[in-house]
N, C-alpha and C. Protein backbone atom coordinates (compact mmCIF):
# COMPACT_ATOMS: atom_id res chain seq x y z
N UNK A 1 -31.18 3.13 12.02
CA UNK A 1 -29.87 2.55 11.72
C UNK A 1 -29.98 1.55 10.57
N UNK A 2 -30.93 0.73 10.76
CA UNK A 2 -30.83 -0.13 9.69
C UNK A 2 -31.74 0.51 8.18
N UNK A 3 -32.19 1.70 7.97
CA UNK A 3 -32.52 2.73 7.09
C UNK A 3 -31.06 2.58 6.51
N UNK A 4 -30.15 3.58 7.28
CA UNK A 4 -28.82 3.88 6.95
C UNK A 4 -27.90 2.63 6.05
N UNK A 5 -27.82 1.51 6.64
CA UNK A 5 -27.35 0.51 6.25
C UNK A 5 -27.77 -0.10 5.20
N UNK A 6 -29.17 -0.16 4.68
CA UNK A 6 -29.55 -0.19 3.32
C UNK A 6 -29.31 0.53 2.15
N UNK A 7 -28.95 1.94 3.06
CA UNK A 7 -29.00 2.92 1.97
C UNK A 7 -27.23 2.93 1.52
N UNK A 8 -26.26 2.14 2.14
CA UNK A 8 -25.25 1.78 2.13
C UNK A 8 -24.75 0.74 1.07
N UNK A 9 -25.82 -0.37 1.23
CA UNK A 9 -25.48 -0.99 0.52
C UNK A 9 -25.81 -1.13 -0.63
N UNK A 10 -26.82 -0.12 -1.01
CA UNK A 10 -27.40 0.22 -2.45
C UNK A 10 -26.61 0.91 -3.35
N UNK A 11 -25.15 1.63 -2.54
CA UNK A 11 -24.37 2.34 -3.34
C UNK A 11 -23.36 1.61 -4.64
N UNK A 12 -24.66 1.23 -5.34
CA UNK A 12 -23.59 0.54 -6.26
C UNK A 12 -22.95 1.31 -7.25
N UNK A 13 -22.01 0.72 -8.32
CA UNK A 13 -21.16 1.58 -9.27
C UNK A 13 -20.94 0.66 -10.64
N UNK A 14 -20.87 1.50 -11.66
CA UNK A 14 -20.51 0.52 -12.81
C UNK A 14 -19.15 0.46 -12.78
N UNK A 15 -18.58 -0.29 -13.72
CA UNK A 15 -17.07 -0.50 -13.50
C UNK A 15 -16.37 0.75 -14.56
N UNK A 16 -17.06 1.52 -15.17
CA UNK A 16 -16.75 2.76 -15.80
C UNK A 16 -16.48 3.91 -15.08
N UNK A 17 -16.78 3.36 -13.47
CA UNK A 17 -16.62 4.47 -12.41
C UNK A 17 -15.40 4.02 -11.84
N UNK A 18 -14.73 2.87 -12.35
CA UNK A 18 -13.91 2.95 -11.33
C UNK A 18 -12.30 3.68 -10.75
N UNK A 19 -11.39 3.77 -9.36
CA UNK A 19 -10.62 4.69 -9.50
C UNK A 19 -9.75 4.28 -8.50
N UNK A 20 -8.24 4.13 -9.23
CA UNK A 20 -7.29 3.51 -7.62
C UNK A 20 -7.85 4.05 -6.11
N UNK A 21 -7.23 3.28 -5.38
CA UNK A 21 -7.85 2.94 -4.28
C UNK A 21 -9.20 2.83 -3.84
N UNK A 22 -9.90 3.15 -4.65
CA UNK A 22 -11.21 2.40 -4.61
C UNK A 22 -11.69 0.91 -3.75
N UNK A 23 -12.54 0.57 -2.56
CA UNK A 23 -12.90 -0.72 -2.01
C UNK A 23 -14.17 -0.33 -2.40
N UNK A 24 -14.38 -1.73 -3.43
CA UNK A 24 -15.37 -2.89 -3.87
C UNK A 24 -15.41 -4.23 -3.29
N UNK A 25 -16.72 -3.96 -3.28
CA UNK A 25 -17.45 -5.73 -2.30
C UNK A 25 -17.56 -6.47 -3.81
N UNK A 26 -16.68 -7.58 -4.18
CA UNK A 26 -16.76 -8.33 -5.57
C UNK A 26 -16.97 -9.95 -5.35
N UNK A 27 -18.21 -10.64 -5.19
CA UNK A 27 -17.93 -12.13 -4.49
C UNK A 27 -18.19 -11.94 -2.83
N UNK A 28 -18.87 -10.99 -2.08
CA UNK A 28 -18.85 -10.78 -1.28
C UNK A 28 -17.36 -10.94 -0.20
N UNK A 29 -16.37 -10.17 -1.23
CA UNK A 29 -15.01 -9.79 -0.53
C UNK A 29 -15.08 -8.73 -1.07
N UNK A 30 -13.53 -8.12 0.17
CA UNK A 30 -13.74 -6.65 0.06
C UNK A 30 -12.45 -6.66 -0.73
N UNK A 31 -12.51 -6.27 -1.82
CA UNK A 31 -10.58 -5.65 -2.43
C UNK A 31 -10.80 -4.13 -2.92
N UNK A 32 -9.44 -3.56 -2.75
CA UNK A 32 -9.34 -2.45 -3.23
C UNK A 32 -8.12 -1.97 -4.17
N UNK A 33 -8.87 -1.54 -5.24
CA UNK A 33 -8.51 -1.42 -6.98
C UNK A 33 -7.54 -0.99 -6.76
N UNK A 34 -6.17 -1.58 -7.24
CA UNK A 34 -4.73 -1.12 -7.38
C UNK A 34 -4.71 0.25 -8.74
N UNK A 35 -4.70 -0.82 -10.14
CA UNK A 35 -4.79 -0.44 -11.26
C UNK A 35 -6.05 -0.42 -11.95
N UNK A 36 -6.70 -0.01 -13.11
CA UNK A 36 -7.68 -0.27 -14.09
C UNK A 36 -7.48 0.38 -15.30
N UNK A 37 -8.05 -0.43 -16.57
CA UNK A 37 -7.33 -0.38 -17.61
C UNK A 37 -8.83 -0.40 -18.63
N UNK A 38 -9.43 0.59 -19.16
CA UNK A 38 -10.46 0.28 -19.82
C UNK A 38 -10.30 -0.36 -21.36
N UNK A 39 -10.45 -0.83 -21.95
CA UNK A 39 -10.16 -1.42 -23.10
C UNK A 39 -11.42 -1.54 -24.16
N UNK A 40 -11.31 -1.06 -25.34
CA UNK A 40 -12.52 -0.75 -26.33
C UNK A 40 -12.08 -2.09 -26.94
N UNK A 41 -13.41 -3.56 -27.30
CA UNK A 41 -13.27 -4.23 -28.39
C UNK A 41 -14.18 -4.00 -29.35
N UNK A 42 -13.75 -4.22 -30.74
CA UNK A 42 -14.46 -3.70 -32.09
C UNK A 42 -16.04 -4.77 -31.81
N UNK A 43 -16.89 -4.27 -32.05
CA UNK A 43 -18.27 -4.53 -31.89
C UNK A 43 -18.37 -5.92 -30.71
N UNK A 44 -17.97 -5.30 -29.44
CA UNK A 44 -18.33 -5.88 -28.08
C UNK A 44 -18.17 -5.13 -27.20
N UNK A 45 -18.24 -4.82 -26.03
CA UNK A 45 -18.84 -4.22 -25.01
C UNK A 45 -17.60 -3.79 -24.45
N UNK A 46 -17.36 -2.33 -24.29
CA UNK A 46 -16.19 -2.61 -23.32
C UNK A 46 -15.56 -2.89 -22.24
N UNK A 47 -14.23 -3.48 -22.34
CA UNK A 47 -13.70 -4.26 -20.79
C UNK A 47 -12.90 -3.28 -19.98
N UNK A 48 -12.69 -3.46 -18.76
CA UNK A 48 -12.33 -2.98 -17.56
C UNK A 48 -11.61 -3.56 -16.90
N UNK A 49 -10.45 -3.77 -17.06
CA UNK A 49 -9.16 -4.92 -16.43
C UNK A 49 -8.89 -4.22 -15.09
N UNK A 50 -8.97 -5.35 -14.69
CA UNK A 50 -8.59 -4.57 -12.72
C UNK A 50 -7.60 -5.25 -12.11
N UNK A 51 -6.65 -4.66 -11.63
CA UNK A 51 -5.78 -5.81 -10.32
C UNK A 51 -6.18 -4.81 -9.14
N UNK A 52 -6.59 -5.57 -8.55
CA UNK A 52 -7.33 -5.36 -7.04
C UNK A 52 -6.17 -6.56 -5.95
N UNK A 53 -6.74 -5.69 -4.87
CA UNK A 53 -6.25 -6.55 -3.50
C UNK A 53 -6.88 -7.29 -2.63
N UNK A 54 -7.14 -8.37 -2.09
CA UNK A 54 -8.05 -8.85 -0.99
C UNK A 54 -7.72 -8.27 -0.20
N UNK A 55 -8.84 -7.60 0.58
CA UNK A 55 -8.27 -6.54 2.02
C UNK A 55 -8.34 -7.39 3.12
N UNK A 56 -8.58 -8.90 2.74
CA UNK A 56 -8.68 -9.47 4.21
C UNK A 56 -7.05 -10.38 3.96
N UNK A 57 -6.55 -11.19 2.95
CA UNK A 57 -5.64 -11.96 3.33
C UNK A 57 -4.43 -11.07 2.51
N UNK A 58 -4.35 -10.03 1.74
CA UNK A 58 -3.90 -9.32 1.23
C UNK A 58 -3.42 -10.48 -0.42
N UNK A 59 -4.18 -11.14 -1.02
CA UNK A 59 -3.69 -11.54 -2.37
C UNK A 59 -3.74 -10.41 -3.43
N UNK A 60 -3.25 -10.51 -4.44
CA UNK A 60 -3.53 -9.40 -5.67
C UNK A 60 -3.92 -10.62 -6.78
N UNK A 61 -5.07 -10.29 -7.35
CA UNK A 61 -5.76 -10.70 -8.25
C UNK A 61 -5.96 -9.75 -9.47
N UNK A 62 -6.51 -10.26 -10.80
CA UNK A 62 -6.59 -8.95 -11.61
C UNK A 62 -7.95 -10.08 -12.59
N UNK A 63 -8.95 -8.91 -12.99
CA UNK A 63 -10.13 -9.29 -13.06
C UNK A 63 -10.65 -8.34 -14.30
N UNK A 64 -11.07 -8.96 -15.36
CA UNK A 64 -11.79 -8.05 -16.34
C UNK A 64 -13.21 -7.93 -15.88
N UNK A 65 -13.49 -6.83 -16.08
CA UNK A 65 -15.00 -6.57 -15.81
C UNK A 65 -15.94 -6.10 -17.05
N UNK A 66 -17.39 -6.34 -17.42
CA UNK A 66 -17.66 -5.16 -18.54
C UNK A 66 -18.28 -3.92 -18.20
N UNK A 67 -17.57 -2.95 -18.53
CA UNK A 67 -18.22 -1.97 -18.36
C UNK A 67 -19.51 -1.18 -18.09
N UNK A 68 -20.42 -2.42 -18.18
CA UNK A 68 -21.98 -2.80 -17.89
C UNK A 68 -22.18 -3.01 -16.70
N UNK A 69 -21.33 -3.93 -15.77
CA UNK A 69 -21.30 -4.96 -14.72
C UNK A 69 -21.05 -3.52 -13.52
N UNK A 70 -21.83 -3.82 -12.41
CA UNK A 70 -22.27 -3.04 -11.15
C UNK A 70 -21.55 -4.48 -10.05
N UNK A 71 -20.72 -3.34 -9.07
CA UNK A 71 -20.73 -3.93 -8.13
C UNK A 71 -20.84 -3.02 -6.79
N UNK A 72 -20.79 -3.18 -5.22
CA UNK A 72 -20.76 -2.74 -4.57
C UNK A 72 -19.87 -1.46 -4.01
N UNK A 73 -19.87 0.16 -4.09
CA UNK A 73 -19.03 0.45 -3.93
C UNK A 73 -19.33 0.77 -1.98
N UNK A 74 -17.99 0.24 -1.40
CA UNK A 74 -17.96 0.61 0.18
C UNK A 74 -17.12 1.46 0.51
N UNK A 75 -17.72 2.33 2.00
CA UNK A 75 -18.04 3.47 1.93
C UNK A 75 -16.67 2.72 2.97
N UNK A 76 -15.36 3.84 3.35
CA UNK A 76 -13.67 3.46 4.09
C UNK A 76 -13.90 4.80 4.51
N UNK A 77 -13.81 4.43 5.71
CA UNK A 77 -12.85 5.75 7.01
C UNK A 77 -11.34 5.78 6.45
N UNK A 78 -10.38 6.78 6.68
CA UNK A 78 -9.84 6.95 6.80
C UNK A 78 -9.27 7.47 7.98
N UNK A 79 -8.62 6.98 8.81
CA UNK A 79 -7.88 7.27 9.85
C UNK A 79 -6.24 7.28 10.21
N UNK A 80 -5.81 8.35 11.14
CA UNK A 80 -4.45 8.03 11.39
C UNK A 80 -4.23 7.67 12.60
N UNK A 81 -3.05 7.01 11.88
CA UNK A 81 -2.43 5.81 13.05
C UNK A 81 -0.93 5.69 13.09
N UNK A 82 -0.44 5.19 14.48
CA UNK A 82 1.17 5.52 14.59
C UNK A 82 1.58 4.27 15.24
N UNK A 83 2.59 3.69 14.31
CA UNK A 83 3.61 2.32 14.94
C UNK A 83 3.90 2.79 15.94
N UNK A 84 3.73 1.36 16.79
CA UNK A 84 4.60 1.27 17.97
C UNK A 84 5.21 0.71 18.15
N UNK A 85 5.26 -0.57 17.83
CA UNK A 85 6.14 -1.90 17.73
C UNK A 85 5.43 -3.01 17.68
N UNK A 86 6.52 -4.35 17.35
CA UNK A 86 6.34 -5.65 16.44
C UNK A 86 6.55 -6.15 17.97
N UNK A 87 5.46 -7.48 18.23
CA UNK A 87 5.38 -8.45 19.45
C UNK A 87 4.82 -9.35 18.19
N UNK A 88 5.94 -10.50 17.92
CA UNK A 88 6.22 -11.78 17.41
C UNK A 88 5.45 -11.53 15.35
N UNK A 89 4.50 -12.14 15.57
CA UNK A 89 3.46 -12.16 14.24
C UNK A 89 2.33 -10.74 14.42
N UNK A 90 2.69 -9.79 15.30
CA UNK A 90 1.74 -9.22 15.23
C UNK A 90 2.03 -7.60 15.33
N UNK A 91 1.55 -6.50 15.17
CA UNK A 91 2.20 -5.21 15.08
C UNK A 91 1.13 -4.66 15.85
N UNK A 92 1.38 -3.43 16.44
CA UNK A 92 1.02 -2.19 17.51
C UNK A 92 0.91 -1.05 16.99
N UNK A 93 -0.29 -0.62 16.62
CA UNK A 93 -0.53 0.99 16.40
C UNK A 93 -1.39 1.32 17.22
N UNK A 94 -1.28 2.73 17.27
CA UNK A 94 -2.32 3.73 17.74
C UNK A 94 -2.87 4.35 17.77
N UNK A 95 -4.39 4.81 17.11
CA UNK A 95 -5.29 5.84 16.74
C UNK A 95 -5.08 7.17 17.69
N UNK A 96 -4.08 7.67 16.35
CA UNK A 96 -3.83 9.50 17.16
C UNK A 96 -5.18 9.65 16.92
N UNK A 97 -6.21 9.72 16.66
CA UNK A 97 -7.53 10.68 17.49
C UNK A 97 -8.28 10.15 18.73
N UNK A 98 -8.31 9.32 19.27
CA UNK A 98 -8.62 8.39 20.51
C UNK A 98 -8.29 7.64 21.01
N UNK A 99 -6.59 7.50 20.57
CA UNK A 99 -5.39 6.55 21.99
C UNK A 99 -5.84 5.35 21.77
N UNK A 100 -6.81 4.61 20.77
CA UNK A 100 -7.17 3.29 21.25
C UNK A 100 -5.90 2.42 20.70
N UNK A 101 -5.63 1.33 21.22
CA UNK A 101 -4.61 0.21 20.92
C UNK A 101 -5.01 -0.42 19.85
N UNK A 102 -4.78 -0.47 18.47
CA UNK A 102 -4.78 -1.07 17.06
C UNK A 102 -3.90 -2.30 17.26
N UNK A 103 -3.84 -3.67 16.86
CA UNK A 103 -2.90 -4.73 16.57
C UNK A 103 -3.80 -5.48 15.28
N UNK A 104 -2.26 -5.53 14.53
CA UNK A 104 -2.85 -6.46 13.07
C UNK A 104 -1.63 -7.36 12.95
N UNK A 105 -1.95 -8.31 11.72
CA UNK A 105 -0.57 -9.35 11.51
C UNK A 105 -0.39 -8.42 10.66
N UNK A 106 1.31 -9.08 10.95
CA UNK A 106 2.56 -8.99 9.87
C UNK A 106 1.76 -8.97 8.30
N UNK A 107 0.79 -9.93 7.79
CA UNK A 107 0.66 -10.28 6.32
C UNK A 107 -0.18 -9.19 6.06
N UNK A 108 -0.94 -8.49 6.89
CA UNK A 108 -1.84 -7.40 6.59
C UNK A 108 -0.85 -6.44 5.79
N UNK A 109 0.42 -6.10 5.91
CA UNK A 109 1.31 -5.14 5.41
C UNK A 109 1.45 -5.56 4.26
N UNK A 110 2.02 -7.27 4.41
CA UNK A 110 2.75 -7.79 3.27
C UNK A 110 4.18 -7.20 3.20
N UNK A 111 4.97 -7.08 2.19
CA UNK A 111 6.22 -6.44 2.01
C UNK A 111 7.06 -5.30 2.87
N UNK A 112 5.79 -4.15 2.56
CA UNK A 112 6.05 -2.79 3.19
C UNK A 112 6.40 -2.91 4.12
N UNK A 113 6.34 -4.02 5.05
CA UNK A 113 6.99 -4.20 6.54
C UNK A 113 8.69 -3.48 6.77
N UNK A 114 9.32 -3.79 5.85
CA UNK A 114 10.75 -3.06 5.66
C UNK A 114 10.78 -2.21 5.46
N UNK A 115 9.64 -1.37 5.15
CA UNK A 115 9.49 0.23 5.14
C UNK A 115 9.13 0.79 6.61
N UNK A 116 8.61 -0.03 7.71
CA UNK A 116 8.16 0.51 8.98
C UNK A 116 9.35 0.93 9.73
N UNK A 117 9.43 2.29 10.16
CA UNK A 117 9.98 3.07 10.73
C UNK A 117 9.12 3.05 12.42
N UNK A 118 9.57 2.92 13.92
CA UNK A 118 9.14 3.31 15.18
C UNK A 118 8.66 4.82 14.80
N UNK A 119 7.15 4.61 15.31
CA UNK A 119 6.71 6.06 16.18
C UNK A 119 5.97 6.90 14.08
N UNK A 120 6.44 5.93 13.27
CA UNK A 120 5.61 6.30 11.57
C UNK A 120 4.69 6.38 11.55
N UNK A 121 3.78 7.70 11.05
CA UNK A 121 2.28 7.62 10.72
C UNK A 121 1.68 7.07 9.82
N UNK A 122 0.76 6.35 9.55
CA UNK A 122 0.29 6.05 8.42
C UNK A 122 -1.32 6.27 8.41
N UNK A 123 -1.61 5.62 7.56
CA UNK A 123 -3.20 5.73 6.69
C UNK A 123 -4.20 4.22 7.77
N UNK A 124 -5.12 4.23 7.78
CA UNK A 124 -5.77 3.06 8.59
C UNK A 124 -7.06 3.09 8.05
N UNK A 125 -7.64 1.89 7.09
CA UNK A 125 -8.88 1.94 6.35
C UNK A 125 -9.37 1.27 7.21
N UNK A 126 -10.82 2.09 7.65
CA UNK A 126 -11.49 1.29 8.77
C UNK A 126 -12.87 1.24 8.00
N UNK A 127 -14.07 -0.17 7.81
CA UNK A 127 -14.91 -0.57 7.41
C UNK A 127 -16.14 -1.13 8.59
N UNK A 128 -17.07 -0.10 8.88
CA UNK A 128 -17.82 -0.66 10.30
C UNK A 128 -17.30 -1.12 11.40
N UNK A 129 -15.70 0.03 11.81
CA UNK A 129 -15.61 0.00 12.84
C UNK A 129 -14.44 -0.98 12.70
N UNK A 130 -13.86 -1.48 11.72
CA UNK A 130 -12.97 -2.82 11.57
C UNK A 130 -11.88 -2.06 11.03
N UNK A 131 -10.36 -2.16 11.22
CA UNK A 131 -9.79 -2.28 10.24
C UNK A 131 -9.12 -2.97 9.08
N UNK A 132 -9.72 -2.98 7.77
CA UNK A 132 -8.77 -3.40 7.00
C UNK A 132 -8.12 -3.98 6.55
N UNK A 133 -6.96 -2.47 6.32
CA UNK A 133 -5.62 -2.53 6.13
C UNK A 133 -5.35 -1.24 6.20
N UNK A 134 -3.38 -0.67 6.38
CA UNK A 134 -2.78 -0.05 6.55
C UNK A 134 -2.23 0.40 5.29
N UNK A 135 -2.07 1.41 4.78
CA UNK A 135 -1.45 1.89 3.52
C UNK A 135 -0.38 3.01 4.60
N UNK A 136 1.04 2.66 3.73
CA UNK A 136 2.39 3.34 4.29
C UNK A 136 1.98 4.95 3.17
N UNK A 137 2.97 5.51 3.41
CA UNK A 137 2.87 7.10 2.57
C UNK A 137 3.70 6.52 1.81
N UNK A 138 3.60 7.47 0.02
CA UNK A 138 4.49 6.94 -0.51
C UNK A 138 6.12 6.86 -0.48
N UNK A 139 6.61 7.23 0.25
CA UNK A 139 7.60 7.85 0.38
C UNK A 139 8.38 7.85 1.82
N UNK A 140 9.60 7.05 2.19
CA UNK A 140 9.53 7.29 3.67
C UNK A 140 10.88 7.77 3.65
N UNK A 141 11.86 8.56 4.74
CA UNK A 141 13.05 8.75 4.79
C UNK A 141 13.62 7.64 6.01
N UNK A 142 14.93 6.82 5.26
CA UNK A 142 15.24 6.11 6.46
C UNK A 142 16.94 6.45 6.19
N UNK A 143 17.94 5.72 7.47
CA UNK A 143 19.20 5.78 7.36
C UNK A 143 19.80 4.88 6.62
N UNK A 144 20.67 4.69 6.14
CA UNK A 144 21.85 4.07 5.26
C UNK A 144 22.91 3.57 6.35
N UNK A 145 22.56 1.79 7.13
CA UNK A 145 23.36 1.46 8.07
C UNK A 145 24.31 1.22 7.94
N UNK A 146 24.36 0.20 6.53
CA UNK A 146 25.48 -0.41 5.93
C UNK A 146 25.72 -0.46 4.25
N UNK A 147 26.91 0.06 3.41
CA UNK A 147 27.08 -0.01 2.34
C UNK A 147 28.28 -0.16 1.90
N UNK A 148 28.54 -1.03 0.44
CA UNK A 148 30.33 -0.65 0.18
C UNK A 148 30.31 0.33 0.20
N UNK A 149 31.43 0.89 0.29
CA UNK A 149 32.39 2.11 -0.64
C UNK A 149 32.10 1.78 -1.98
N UNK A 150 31.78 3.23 -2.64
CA UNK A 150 31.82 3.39 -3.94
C UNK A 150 33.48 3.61 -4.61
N UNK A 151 33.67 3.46 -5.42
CA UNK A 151 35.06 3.77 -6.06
C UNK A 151 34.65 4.56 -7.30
N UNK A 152 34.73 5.38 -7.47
CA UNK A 152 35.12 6.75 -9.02
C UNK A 152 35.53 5.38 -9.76
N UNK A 153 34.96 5.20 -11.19
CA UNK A 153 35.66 4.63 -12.20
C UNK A 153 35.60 3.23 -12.13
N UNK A 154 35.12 2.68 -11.17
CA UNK A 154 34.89 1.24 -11.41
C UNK A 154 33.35 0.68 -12.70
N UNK A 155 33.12 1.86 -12.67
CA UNK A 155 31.84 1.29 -13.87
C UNK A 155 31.76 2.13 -15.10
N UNK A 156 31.49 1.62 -16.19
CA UNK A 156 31.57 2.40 -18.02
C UNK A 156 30.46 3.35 -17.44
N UNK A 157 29.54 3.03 -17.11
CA UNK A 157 27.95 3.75 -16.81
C UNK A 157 27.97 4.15 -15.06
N UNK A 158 27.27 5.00 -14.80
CA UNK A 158 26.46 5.62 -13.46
C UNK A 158 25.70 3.73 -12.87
N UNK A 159 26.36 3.56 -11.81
CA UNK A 159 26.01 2.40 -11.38
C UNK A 159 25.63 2.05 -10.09
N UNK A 160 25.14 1.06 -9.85
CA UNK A 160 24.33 1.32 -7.88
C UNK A 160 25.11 0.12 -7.35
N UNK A 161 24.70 0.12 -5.85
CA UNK A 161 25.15 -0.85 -5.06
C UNK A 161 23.88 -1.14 -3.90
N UNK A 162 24.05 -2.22 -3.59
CA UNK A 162 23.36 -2.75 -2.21
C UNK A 162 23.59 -1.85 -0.75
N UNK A 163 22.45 -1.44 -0.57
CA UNK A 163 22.72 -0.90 1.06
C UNK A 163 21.78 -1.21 1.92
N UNK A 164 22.22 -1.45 2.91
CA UNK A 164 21.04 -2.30 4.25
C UNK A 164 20.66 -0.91 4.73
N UNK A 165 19.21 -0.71 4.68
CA UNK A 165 18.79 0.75 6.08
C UNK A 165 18.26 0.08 7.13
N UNK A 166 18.12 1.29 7.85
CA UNK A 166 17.70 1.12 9.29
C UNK A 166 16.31 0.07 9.64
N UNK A 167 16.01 -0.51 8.57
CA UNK A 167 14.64 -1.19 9.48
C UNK A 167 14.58 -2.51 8.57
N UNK A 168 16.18 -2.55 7.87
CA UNK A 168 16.61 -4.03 7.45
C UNK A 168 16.32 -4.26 5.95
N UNK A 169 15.75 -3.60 5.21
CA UNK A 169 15.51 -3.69 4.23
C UNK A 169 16.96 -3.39 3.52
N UNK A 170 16.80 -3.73 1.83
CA UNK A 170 18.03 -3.45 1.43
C UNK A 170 17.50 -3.20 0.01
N UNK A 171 18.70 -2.19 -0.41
CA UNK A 171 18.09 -1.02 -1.46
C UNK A 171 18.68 -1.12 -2.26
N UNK A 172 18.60 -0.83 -4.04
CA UNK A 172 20.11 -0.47 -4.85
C UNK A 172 19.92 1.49 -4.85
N UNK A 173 21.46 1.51 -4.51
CA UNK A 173 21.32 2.97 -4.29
C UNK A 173 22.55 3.57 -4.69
N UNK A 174 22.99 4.39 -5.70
CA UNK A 174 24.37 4.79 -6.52
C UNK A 174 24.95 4.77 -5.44
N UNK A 175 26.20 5.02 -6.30
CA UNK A 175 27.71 4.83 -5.69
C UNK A 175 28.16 5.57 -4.68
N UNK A 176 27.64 6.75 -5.21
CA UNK A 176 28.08 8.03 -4.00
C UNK A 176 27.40 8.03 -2.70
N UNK A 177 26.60 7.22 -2.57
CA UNK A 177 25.84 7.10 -1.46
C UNK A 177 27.06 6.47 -0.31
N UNK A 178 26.62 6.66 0.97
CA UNK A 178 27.61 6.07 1.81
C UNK A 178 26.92 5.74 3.19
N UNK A 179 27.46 5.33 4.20
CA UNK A 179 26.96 4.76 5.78
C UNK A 179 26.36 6.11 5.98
N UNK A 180 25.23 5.88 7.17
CA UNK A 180 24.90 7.50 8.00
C UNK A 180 24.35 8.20 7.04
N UNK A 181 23.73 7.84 5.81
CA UNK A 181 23.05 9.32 5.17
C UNK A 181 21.87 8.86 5.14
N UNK A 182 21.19 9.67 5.01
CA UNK A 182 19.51 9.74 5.00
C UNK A 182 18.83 9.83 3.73
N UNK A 183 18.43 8.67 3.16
CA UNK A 183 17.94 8.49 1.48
C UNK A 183 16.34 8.34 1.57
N UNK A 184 15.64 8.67 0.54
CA UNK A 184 14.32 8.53 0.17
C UNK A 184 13.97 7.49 -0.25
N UNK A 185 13.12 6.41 -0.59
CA UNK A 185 12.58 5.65 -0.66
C UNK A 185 11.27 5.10 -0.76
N UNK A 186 11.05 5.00 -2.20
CA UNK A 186 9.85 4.67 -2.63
C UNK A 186 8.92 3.09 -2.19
N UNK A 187 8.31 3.58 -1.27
CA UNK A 187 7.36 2.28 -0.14
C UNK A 187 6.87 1.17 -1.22
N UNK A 188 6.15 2.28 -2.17
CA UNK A 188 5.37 0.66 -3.62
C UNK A 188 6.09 0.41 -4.14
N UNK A 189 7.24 0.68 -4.96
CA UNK A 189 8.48 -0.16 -5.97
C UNK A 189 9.48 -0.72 -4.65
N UNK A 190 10.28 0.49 -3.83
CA UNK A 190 11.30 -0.17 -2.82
C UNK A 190 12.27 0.34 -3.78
N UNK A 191 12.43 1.37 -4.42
CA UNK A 191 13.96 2.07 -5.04
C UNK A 191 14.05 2.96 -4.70
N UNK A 192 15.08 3.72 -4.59
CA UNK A 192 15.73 4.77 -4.44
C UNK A 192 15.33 5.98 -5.18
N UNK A 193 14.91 7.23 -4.30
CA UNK A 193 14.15 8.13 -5.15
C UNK A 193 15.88 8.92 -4.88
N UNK A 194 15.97 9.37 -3.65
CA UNK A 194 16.70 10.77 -3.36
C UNK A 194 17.28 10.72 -2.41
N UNK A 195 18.59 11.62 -1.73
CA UNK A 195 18.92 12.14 -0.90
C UNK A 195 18.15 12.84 0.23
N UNK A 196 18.26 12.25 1.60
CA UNK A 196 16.84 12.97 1.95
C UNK A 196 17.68 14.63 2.64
């Protein structure tokens, strides 16, 4: 076992390897690479701009690297997991492959919390048995609880309005949209893709 675990942590990477969602040990924290941006300077080394995430308190940071520079790459389970529900600061999932009881805070989500739908599957990055964090799909379908009425002709241009969905969040979503319909919704921006 402890063979294995060496041979783990030897998996290092240059920053020329790197690739969204990617978890790197950087400072002995774990974040995982949002964006990266390689950048050529005229007779210097090239840079590697990163905004990464802390996977433990969820901050977003963004970090040039040189393309020279090795850091740890760690090895993420992927698992699925299904909301159950919110008890105060803290949330309830459940590993569909072995029923076990998952609970994380609210800040582990961050935002996406207004994207959680009862009984939603998602993604569960597990690190020696730990999890994480939770990544939503991109994409979720929810209801349209509350919205004005659109009116024909109240705008020169194709124009949106505010609508509350089902899990409280609130969207801009055109005119023609109305109460009771079922819209798409993009989890990382939070706009309006489609009609679901």
């Amino acid at each position: 076992m402890k063979f294995l675990q060496e041979t783990w942590r030897n998996n290092m990477v240059t920053a020329n390897e790197f690739k969204p969602g990617m978890v790197i040990r950087f400072n002995n924290i774990l974040y995982q690479i949002l964006t990266y941006q390689y950048m050529k300077m005229q007779q210097r080394e090239p840079i590697v701009r990163t905004r990464m995430v802390n996977l433990k308190d969820g901050g977003t940071i963004e970090h040039p690297f040189r393309s020279s520079d090795k850091v740890e790459d760690v090895f993420v389970e992927k698992k699925e997991i299904q909301y159950l529900y919110e008890d105060g600061a803290l949330l309830h999932f459940m590993n569909t492959s072995d029923y076990q009881d998952v609970v994380i805070g609210k800040e582990m989500i961050g935002d996406q919390i207004k994207y959680l739908k009862d009984n939603a599957l998602l993604v569960g990055l597990y690190c020696d048995g730990e999890l994480l964090t939770v990544e939503l799909p991109p994409s979720v379908v929810l209801k349209v609880t509350s919205t004005e009425p659109g009116v024909r002709g109240d705008t020169a241009k194709a124009g949106t309005k505010p609508a509350t969905l089902e899990t409280g969040a609130v969207v801009k979503v055109p005119l023609f949209i109305s109460a009771d319909e079922m819209i798409k919704v993009d989890t990382r921006s939070g706009e309006y893709m489609e009609r679901a």
